[in-house]
N, C-alpha and C. Protein backbone atom coordinates (compact mmCIF):
# COMPACT_ATOMS: atom_id res chain seq x y z
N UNK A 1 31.54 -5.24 96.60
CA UNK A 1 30.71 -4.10 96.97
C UNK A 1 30.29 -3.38 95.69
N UNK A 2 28.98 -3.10 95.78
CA UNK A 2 28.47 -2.65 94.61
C UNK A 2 28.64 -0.79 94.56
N UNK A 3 29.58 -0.42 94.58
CA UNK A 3 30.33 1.31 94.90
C UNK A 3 29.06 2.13 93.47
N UNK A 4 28.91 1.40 92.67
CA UNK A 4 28.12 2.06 91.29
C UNK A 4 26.44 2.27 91.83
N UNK A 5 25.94 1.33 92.57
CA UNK A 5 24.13 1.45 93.22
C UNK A 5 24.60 2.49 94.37
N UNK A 6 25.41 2.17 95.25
CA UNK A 6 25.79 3.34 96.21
C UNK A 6 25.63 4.79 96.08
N UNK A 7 26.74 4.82 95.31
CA UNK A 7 27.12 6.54 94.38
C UNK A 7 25.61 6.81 93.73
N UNK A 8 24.84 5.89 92.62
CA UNK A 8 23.66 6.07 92.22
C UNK A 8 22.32 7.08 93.37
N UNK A 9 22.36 6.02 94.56
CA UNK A 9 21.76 6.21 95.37
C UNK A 9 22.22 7.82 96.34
N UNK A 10 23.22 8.13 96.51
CA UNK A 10 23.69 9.01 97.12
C UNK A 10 23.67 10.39 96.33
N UNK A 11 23.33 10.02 95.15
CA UNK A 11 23.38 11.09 94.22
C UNK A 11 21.75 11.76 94.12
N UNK A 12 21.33 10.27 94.08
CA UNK A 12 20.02 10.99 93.68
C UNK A 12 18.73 11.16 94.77
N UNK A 13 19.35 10.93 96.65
CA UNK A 13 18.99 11.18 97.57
C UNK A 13 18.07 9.99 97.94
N UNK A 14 18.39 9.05 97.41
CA UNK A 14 17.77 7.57 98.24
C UNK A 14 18.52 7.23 99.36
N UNK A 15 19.54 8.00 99.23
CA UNK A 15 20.74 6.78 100.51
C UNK A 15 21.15 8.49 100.94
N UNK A 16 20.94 8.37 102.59
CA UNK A 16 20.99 10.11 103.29
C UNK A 16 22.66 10.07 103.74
N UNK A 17 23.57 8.86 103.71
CA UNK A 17 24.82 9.05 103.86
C UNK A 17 25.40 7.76 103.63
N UNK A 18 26.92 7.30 103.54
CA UNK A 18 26.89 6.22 103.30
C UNK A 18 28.64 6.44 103.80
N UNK A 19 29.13 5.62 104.95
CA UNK A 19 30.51 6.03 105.86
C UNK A 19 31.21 4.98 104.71
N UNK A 20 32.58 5.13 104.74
CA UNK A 20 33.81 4.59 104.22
C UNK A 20 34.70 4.43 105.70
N UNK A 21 34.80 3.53 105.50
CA UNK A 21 36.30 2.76 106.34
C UNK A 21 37.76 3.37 105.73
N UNK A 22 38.91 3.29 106.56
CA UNK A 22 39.91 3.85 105.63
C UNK A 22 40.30 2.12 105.06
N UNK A 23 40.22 0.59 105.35
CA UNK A 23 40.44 -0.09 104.23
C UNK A 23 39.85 0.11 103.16
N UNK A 24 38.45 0.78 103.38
CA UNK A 24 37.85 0.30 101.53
C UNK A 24 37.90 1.66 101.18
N UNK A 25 38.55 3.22 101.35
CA UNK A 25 38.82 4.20 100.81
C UNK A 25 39.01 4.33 99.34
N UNK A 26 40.40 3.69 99.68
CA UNK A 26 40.68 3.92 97.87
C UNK A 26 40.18 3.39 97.09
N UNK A 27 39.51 1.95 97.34
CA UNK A 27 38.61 1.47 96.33
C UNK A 27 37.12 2.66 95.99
N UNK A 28 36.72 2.75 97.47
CA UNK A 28 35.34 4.26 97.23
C UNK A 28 35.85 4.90 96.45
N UNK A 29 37.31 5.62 96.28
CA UNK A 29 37.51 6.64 95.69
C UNK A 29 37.67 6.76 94.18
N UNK A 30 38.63 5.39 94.38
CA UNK A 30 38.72 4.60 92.83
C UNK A 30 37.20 5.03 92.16
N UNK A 31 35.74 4.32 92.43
CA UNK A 31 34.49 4.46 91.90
C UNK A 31 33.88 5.82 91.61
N UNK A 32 34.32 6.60 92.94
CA UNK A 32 33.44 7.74 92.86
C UNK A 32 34.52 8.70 91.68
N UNK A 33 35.53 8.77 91.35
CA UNK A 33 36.72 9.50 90.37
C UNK A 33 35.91 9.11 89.01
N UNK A 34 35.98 8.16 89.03
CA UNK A 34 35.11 7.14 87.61
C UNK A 34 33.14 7.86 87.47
N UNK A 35 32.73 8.17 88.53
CA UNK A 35 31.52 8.13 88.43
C UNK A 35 31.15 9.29 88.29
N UNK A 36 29.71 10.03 86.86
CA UNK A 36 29.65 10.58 85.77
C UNK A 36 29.36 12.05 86.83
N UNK A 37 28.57 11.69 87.48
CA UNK A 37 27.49 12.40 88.37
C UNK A 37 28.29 13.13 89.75
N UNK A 38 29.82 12.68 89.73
CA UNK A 38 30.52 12.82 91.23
C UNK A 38 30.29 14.33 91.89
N UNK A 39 29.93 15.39 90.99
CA UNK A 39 29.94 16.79 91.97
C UNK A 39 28.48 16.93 92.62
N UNK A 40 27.99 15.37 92.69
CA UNK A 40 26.58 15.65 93.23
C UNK A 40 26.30 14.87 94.69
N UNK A 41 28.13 14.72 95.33
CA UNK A 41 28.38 13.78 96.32
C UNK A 41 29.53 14.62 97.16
N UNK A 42 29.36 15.10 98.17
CA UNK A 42 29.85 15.52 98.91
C UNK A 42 31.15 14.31 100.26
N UNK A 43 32.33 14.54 100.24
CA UNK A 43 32.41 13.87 101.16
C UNK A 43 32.98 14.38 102.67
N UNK A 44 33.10 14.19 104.08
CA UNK A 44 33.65 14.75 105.46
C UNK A 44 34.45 13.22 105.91
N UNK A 45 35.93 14.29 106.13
CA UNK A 45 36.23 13.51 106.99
C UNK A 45 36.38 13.16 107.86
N UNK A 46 36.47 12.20 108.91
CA UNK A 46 36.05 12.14 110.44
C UNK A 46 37.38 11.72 111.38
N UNK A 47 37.78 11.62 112.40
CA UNK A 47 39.46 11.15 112.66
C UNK A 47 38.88 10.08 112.61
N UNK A 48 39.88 9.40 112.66
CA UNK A 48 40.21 7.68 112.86
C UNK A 48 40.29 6.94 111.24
N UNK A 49 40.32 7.99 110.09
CA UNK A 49 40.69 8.01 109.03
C UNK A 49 38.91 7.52 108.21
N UNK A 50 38.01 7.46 108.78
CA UNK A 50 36.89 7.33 108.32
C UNK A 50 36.10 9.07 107.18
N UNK A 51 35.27 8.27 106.60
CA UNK A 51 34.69 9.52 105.61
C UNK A 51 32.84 9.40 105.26
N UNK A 52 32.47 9.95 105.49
CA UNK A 52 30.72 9.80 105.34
C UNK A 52 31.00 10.54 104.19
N UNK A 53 29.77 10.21 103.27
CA UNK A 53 30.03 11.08 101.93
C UNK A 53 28.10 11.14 102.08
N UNK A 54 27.96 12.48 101.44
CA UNK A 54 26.58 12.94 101.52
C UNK A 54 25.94 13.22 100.06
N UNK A 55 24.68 13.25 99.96
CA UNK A 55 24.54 14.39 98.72
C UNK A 55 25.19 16.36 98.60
N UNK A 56 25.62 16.50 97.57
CA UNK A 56 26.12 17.90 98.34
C UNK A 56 25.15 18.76 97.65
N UNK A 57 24.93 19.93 98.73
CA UNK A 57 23.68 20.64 98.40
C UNK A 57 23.21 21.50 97.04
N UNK A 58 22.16 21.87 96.82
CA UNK A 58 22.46 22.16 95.21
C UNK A 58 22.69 23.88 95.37
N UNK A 59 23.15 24.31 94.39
CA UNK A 59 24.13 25.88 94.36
C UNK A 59 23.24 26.61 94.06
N UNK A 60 22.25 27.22 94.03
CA UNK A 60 21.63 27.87 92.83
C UNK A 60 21.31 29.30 93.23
C-alpha cells in the first residue's frame, strides 16, 4: 500500500477521506508519524476499531 500518495493526496484535498481498518492501523500510523505535512490530516474514530482520516480544516 502506497500510505506516502495517500497522506499526499489527503493533505492536499485530492482524496475527501480515506477509512483505515484496525489490521492496517499501525502500519497507517507508522506512515502518517513519519509524514512531513501530518497536522494537515485529521483523523475520527468509528467503533468497530475503524478510523477515516480527513483533511483537517485550516485555523486562521
Amino acid at each position: 500500500m502506497d500510505y506516502q500518495k495517500i497522506l499526499d493526496e489527503l493533505a492536499n484535498g485530492k482524496l475527501e477521506k480515506y477509512e483505515v481498518d484496525p489490521q492496517t492501523a499501525f502500519d497507517f500510523q507508522t506512515a502518517l508519524r513519519a509524514y512531513g505535512k501530518r497536522q494537515n490530516i485529521t483523523g475520527r474514530a468509528l467503533r468497530g476499531g475503524k478510523i477515516i482520516y480527513t483533511r483537517a480544516e485550516a485555523s486562521d
